[in-house]
C-alpha atoms as a PDB file:
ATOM      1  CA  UNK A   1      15.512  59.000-130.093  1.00  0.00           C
ATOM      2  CA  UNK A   2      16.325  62.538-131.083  1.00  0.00           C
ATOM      3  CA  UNK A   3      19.562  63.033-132.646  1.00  0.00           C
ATOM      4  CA  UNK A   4      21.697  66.554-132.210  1.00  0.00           C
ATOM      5  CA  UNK A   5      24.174  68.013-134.390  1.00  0.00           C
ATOM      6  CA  UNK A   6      26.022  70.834-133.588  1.00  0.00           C
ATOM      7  CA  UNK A   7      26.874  74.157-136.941  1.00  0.00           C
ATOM      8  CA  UNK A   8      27.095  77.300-137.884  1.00  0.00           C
ATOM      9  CA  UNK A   9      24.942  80.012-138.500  1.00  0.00           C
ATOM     10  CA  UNK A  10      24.129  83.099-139.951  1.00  0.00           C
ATOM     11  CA  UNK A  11      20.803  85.197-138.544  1.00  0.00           C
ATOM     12  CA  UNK A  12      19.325  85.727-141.805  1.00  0.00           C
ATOM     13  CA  UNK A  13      16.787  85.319-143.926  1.00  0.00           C
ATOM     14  CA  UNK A  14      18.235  85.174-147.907  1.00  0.00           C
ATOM     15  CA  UNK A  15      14.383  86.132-149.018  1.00  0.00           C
ATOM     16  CA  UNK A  16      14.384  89.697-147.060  1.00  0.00           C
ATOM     17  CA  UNK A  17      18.198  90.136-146.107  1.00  0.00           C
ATOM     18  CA  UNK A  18      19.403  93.297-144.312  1.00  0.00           C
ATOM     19  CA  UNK A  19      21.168  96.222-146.008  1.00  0.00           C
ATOM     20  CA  UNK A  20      24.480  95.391-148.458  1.00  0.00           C
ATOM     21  CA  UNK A  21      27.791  95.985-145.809  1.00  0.00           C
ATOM     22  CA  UNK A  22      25.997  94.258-142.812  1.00  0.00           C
ATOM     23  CA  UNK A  23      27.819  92.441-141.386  1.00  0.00           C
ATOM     24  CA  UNK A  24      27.042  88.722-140.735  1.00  0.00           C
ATOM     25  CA  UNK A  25      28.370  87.162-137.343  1.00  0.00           C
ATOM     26  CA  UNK A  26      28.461  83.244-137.369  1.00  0.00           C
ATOM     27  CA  UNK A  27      26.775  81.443-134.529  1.00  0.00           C
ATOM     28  CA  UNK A  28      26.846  77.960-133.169  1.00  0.00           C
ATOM     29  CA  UNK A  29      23.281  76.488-132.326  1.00  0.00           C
ATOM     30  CA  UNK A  30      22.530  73.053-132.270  1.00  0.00           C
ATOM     31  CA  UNK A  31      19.851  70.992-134.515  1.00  0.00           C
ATOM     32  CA  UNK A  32      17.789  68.587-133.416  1.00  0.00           C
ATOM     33  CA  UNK A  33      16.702  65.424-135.731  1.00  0.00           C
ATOM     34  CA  UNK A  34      13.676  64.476-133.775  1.00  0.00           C
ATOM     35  CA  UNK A  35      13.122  61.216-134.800  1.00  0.00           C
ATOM     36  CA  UNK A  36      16.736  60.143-136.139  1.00  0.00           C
ATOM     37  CA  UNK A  37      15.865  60.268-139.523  1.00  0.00           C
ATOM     38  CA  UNK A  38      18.759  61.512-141.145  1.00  0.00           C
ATOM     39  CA  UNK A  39      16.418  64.727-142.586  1.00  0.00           C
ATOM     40  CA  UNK A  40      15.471  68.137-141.519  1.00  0.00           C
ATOM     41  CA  UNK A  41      12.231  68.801-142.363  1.00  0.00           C
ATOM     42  CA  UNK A  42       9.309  71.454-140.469  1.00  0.00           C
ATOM     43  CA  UNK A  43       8.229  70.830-137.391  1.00  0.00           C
ATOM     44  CA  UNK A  44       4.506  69.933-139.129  1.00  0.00           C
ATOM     45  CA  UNK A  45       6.204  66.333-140.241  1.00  0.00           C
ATOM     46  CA  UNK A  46       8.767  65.613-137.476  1.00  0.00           C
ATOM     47  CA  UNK A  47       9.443  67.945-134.932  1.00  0.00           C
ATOM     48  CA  UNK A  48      13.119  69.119-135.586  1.00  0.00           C
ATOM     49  CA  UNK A  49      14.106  72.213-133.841  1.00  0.00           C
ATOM     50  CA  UNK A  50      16.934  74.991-134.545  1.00  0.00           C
ATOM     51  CA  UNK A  51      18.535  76.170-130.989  1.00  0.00           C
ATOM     52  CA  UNK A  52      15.342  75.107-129.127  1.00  0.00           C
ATOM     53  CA  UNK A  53      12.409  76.518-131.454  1.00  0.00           C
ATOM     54  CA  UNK A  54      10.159  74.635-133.555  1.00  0.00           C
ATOM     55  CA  UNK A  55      11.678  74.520-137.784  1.00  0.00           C
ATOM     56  CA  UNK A  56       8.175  75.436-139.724  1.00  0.00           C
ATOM     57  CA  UNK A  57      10.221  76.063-142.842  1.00  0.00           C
ATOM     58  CA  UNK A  58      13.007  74.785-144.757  1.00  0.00           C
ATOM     59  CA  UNK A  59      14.684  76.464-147.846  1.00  0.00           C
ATOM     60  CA  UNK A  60      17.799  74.263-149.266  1.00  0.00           C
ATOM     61  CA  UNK A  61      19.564  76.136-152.031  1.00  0.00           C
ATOM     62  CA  UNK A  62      19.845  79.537-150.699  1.00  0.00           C
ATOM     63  CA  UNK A  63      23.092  81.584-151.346  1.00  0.00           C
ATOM     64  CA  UNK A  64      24.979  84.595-149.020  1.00  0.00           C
ATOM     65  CA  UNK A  65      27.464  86.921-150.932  1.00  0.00           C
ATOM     66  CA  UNK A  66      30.048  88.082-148.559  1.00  0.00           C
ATOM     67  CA  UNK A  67      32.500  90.131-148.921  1.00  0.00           C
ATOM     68  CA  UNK A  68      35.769  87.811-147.399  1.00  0.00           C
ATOM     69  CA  UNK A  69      38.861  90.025-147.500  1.00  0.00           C
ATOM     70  CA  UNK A  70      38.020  91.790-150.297  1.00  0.00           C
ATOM     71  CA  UNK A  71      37.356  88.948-152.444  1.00  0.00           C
ATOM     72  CA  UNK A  72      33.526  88.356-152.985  1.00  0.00           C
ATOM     73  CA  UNK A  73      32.348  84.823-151.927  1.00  0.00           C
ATOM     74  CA  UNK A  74      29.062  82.978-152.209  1.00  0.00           C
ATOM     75  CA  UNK A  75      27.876  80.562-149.861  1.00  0.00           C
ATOM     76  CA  UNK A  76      25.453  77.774-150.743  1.00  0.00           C
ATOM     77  CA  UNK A  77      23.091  76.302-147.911  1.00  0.00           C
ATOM     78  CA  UNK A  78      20.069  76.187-146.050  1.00  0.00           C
ATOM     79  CA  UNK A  79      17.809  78.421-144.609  1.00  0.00           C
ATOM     80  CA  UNK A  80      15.635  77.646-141.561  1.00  0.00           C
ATOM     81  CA  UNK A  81      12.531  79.327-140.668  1.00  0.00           C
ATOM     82  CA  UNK A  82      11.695  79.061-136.858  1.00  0.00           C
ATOM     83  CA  UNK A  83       8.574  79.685-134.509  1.00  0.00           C
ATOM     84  CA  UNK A  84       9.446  82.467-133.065  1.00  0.00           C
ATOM     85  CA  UNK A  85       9.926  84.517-136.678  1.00  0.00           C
ATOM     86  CA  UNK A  86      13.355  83.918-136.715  1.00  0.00           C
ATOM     87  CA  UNK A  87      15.343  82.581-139.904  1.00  0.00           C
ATOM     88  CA  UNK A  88      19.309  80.705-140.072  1.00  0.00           C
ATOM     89  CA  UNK A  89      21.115  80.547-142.439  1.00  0.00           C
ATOM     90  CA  UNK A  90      24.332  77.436-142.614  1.00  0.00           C
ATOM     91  CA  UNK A  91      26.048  76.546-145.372  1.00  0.00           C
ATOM     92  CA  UNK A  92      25.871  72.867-146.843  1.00  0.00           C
ATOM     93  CA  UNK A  93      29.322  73.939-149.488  1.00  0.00           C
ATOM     94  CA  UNK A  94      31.429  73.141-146.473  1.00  0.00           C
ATOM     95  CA  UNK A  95      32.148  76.515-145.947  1.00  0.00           C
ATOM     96  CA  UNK A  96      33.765  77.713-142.448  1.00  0.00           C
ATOM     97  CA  UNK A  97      31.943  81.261-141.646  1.00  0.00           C
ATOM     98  CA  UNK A  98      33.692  83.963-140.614  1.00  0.00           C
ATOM     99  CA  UNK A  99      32.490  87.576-139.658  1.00  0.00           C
ATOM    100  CA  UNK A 100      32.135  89.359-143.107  1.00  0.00           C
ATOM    101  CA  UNK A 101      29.567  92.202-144.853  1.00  0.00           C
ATOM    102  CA  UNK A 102      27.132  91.012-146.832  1.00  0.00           C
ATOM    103  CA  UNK A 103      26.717  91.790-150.329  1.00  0.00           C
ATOM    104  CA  UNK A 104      23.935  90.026-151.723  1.00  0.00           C
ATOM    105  CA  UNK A 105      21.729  86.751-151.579  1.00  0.00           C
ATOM    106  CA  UNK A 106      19.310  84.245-153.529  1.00  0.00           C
ATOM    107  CA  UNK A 107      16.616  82.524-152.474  1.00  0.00           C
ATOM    108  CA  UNK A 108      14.433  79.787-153.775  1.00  0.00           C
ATOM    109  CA  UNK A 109      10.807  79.215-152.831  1.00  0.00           C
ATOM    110  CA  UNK A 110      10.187  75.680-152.221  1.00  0.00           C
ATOM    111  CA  UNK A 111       9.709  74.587-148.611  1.00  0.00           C
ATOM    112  CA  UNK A 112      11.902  71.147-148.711  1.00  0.00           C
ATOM    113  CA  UNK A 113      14.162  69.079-146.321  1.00  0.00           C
ATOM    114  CA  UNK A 114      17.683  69.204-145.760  1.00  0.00           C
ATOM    115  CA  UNK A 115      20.079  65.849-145.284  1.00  0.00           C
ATOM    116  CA  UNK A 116      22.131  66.086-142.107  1.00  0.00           C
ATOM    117  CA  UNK A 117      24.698  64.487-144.426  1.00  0.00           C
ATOM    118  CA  UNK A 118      25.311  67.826-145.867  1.00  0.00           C
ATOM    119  CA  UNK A 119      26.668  69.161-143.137  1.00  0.00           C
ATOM    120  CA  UNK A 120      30.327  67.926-143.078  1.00  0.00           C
ATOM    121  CA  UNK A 121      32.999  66.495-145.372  1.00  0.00           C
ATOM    122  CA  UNK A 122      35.385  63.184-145.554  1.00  0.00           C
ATOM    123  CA  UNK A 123      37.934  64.112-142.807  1.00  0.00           C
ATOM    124  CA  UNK A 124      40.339  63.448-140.029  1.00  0.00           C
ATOM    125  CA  UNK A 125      40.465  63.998-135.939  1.00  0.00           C
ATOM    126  CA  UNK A 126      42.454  65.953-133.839  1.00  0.00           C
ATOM    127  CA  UNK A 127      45.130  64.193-132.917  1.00  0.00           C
ATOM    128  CA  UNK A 128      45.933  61.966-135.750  1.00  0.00           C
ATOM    129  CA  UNK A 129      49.062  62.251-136.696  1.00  0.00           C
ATOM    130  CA  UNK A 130      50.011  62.716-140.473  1.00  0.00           C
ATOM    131  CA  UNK A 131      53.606  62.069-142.075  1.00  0.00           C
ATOM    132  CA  UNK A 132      55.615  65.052-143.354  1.00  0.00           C
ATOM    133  CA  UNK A 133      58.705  65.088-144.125  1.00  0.00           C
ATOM    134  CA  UNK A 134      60.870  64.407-141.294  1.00  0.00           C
ATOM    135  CA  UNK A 135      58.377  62.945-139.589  1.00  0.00           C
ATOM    136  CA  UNK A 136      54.444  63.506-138.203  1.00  0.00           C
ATOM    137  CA  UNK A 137      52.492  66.434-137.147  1.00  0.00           C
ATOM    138  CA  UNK A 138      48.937  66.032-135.626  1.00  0.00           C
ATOM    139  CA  UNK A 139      46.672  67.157-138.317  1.00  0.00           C
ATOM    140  CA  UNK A 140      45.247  70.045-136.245  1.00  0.00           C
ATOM    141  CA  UNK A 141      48.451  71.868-136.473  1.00  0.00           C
ATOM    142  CA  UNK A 142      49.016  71.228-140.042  1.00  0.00           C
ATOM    143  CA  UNK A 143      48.704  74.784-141.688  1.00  0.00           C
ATOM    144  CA  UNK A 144      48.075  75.884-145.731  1.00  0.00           C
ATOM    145  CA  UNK A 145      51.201  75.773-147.361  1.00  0.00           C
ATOM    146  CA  UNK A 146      52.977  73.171-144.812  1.00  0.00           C
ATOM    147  CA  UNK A 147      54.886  69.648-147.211  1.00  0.00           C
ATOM    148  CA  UNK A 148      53.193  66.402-146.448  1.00  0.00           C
ATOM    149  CA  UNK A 149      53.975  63.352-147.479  1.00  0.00           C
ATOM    150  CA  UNK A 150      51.992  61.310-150.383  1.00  0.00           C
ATOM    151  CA  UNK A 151      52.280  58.226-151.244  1.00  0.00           C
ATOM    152  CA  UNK A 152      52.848  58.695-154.991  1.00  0.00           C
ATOM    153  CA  UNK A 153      54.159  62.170-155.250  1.00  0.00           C
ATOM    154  CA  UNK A 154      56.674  62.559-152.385  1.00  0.00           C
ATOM    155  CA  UNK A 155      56.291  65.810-150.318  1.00  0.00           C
ATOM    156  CA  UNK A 156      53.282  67.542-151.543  1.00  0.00           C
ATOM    157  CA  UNK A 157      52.228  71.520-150.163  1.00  0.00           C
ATOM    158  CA  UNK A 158      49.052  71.410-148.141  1.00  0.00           C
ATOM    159  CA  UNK A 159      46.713  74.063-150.087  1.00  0.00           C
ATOM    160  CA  UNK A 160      43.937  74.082-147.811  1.00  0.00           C
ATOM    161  CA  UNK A 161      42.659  73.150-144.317  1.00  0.00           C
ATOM    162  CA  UNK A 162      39.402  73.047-142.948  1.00  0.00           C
ATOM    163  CA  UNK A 163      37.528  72.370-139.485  1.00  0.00           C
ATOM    164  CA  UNK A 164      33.975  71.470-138.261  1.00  0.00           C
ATOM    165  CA  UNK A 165      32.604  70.343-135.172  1.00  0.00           C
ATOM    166  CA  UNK A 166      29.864  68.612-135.135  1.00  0.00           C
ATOM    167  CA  UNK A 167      27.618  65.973-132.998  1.00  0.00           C
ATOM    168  CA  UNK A 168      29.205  62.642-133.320  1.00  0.00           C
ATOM    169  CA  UNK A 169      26.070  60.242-133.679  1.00  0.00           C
ATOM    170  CA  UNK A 170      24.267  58.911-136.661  1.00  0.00           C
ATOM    171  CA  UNK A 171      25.610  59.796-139.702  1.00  0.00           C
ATOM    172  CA  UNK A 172      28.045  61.959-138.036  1.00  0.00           C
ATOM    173  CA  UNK A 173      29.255  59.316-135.707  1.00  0.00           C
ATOM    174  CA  UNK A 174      33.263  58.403-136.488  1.00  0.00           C
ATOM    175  CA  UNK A 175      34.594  54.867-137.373  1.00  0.00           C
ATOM    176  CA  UNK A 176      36.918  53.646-135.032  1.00  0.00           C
ATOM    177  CA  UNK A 177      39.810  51.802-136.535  1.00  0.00           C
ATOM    178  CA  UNK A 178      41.643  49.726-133.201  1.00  0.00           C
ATOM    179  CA  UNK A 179      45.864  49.868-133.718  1.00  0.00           C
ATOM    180  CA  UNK A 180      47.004  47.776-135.878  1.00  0.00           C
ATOM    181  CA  UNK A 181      43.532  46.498-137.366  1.00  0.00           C
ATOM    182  CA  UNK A 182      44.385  48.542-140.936  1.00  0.00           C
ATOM    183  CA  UNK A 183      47.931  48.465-140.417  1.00  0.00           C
ATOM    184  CA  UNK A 184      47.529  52.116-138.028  1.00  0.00           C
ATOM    185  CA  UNK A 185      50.259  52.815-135.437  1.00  0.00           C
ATOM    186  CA  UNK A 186      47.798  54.111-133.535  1.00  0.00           C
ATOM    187  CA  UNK A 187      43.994  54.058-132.779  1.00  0.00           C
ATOM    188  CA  UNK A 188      42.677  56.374-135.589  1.00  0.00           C
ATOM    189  CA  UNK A 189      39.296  57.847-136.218  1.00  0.00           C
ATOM    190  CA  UNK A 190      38.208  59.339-139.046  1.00  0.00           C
ATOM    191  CA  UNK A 191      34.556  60.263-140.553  1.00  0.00           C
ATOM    192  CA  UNK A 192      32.172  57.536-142.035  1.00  0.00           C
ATOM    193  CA  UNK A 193      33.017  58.687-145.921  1.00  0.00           C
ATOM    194  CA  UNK A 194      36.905  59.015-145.282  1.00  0.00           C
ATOM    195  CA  UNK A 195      38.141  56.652-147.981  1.00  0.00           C
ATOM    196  CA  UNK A 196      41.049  54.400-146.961  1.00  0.00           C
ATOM    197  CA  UNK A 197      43.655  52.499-149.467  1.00  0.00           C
ATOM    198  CA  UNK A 198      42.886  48.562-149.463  1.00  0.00           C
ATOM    199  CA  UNK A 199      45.287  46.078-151.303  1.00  0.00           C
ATOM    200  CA  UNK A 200      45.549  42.415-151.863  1.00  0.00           C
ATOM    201  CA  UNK A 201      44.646  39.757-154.199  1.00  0.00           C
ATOM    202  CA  UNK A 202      40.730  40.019-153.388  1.00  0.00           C
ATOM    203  CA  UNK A 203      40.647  43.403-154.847  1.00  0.00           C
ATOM    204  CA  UNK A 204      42.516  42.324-158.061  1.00  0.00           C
ATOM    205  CA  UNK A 205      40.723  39.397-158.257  1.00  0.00           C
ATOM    206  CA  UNK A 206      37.210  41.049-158.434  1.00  0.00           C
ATOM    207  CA  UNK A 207      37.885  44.096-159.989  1.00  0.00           C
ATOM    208  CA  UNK A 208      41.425  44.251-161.670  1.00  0.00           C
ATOM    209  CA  UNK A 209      43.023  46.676-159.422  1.00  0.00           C
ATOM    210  CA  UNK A 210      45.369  45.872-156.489  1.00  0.00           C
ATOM    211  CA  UNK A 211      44.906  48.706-154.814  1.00  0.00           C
ATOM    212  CA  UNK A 212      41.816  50.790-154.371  1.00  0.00           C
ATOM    213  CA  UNK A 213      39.688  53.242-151.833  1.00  0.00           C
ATOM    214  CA  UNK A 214      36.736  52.542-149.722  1.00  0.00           C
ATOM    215  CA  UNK A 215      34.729  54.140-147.182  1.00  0.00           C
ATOM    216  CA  UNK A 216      35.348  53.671-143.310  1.00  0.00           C
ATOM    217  CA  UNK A 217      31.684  52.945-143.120  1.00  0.00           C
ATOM    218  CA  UNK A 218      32.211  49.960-145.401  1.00  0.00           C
ATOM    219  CA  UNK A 219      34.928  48.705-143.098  1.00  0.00           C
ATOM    220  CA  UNK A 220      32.832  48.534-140.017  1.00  0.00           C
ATOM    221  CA  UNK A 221      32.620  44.725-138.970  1.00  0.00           C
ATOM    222  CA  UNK A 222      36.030  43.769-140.014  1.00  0.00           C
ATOM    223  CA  UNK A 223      38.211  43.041-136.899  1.00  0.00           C
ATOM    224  CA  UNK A 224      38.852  46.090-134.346  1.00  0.00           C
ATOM    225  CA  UNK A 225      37.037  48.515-137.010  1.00  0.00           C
ATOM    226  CA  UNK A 226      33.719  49.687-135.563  1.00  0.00           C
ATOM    227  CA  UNK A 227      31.693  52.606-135.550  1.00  0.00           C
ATOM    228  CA  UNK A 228      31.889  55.142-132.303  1.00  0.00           C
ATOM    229  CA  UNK A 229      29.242  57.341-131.667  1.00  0.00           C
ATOM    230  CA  UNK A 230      30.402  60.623-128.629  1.00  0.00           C
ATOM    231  CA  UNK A 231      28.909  63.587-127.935  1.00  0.00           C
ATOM    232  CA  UNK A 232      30.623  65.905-130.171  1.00  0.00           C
ATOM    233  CA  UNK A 233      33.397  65.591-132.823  1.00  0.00           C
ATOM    234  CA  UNK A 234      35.813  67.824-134.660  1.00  0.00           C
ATOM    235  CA  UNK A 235      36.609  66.705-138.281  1.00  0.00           C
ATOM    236  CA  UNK A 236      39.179  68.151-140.258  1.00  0.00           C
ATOM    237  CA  UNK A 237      40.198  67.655-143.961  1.00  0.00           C
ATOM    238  CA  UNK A 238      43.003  68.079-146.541  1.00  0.00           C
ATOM    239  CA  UNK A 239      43.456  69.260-149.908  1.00  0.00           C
ATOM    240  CA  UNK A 240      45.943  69.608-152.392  1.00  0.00           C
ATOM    241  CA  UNK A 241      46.692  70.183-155.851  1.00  0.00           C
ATOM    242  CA  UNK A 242      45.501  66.229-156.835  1.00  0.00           C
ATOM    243  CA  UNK A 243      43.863  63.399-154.740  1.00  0.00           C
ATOM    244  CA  UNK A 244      46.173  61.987-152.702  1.00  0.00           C
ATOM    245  CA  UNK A 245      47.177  59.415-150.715  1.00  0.00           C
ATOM    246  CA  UNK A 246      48.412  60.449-147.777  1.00  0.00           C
ATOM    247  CA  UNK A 247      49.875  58.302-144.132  1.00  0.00           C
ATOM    248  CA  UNK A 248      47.503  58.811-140.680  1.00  0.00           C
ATOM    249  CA  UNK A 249      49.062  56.646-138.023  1.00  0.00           C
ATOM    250  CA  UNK A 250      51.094  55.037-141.027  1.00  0.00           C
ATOM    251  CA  UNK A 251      47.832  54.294-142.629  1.00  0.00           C
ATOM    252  CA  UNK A 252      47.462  55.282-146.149  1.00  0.00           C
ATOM    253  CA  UNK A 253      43.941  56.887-147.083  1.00  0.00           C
ATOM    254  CA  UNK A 254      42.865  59.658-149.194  1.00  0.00           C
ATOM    255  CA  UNK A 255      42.974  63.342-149.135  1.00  0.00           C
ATOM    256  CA  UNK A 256      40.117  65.614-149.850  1.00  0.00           C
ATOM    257  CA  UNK A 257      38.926  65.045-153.432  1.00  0.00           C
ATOM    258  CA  UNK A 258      38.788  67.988-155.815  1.00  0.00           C
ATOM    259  CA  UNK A 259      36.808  66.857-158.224  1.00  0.00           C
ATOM    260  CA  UNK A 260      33.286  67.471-160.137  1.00  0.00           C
ATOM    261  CA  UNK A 261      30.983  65.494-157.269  1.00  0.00           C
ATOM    262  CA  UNK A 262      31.639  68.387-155.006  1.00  0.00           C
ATOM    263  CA  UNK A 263      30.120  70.494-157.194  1.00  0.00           C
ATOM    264  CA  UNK A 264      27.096  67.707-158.955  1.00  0.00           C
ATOM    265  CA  UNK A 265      26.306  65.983-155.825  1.00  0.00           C
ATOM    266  CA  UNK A 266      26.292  67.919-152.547  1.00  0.00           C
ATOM    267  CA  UNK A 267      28.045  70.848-153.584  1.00  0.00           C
ATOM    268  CA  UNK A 268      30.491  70.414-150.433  1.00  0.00           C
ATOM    269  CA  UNK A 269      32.899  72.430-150.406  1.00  0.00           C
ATOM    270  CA  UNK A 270      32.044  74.298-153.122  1.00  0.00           C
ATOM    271  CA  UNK A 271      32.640  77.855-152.026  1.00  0.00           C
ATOM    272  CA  UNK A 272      35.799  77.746-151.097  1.00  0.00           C
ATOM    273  CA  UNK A 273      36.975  74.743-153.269  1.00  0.00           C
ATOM    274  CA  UNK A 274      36.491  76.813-156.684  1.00  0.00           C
ATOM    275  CA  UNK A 275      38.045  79.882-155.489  1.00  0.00           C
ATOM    276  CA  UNK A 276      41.659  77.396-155.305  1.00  0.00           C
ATOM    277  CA  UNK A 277      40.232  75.296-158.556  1.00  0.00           C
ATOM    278  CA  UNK A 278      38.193  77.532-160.631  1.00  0.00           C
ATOM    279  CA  UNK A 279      38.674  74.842-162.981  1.00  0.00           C
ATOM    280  CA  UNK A 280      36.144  72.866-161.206  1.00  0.00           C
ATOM    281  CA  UNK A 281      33.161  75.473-161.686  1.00  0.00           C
ATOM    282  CA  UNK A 282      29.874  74.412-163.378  1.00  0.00           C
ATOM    283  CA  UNK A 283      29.876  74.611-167.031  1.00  0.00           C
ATOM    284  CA  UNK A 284      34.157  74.968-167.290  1.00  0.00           C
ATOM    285  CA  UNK A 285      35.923  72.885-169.565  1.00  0.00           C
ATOM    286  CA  UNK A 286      39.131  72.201-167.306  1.00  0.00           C
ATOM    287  CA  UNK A 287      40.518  68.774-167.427  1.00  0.00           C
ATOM    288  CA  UNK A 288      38.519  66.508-164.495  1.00  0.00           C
ATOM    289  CA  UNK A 289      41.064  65.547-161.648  1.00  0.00           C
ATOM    290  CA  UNK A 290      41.217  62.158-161.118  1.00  0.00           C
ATOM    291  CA  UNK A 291      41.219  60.175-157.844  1.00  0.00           C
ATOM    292  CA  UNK A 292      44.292  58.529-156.574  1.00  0.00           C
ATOM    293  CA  UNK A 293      42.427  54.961-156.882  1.00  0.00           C
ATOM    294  CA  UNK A 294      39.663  53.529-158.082  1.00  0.00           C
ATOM    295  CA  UNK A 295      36.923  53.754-155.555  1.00  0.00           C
ATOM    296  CA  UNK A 296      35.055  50.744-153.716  1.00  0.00           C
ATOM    297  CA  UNK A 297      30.973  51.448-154.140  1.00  0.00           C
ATOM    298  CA  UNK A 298      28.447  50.192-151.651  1.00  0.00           C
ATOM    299  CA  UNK A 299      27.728  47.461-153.767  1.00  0.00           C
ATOM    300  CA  UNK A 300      31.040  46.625-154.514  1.00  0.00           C
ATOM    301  CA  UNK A 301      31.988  46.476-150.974  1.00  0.00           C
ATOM    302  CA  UNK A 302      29.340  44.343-150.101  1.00  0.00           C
ATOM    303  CA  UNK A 303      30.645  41.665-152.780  1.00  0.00           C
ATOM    304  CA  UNK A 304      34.228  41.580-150.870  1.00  0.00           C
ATOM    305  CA  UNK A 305      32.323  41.228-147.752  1.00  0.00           C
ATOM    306  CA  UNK A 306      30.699  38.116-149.338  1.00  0.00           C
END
């Protein structure tokens, strides 16, 4: 059964781009994983599609220069080459497009495959509501520069917010964690990689730490925590200075990571992470920032289970 995700776009090709100072509108099309496969690939293999036309090509690792408010900024992403002789462009850094003039572009040359789990961070709902000082605030009103609470650092500034919708089944789909099954006030839903803070005696028994992080997705089974596939879903995420822990419906999970894997593994966020933490570019020598816990693996989390 085909499943659809919902991004943004660029109409562009990175290989034969339009003139420097054009500017680049973003667009919202949906793509289709024919078979459910958790991979884009041309239409000659699967059948994916890009707003309704047939994918015949697909270029992962092309870059758009833009020029954002006057500060030059280079998306990473894919491109998609349609049936009808037109080419997309979205960005797998996590980037959030905007209308901006283009100054320049890569391009590589190998017709590959793109994993729909590039397409969105760790994050929170609307609606969830995070502790500040004084009390909570639904994360969608949360703004850059706003105090929130942390679990081990008292009121930390919010340096960043971003926002993506996207189709909420497969690897997209949310975990649903019931009130009170994690200690939440509240239902709360969050993304499949949104790491949560576990304690207890199990986790010190097996690994030496009381408290640690684990995926939502490793969760799924335990009483009133289930995964929750809709139609479409808006995920937003939070970064500051360090990992934190922060409180969502009392419950305390992580903040958006800044550290080396966004820029090693999928290159989320990469973008518009560096431009904050320029520390965190390829080949600097800045001091690594370390996560708030240690973090549960798959395999790990599989030998609590047992």
């Amino acid at each position: 059964m085909p499943t659809t995700y919902t991004d943004q776009f660029y109409l562009i090709d990175p290989y034969n781009p339009p003139p420097a100072g054009t500017v680049l509108t973003p667009i919202t099309l949906n793509l289709v994983d024919k078979t459910s496969n958790g991979t884009i690939t041309s239409t000659g293999s699967t059948g994916d599609s890009l707003g309704g036309i047939d994918i015949t090509a697909v270029y992962r690792g092309d870059t758009v220069t833009v020029n954002h408010n006057g500060t030059p900024l280079t998306i990473t992403g894919t491109t998609f080459y349609l049936a009808n002789g037109t080419s997309y462009f979205t960005p797998n850094d996590g980037t959030v497009l905007q209308s901006d003039p283009l100054i320049s572009t890569t391009y590589v040359t190998s017709n590959t495959s793109m994993p729909v789990s590039s397409l969105g961070p760790p994050c929170f709902t609307p609606g969830t509501l995070i502790r500040v000082p004084g009390g909570t605030v639904a994360v969608e009103a949360l703004q850059a520069g706003d105090l929130v609470e942390t679990l081990d650092n008292g009121p930390q500034v919010l340096r960043w917010i971003g926002r993506r919708e996207v189709a909420g089944t497969g690897d997209n789909a949310p975990v649903r964690i019931a009130a009170g099954a994690f200690g939440n006030d509240r239902t709360l839903l969050v993304s499949a990689e949104h790491r949560m803070m576990v304690h207890g005696w199990t986790y010190e028994l097996h690994f030496g730490e009381e408290e640690m992080l684990i995926a939502a997705k490793h969760l799924v089974g335990m009483p009133g925590i289930s995964r929750q596939p809709v139609e479409n879903v808006t995920y937003l995420h939070l970064l500051f200075d360090n990992h934190e822990i922060v409180f969502a419906e009392n419950t305390p999970c992580e903040s958006l990571y800044p550290s080396c894997w966004m820029i090693e593994s999928d290159r989320s966020l990469r973008a518009e992470i560096t431009r904050l933490f320029p520390e965190l570019r390829r080949g600097t020598q800045g001091k690594p920032i370390p996560p708030a816990r240690r973090v549960v693996t798959a395999r790990e989390s599989c030998l609590i289970a047992a």
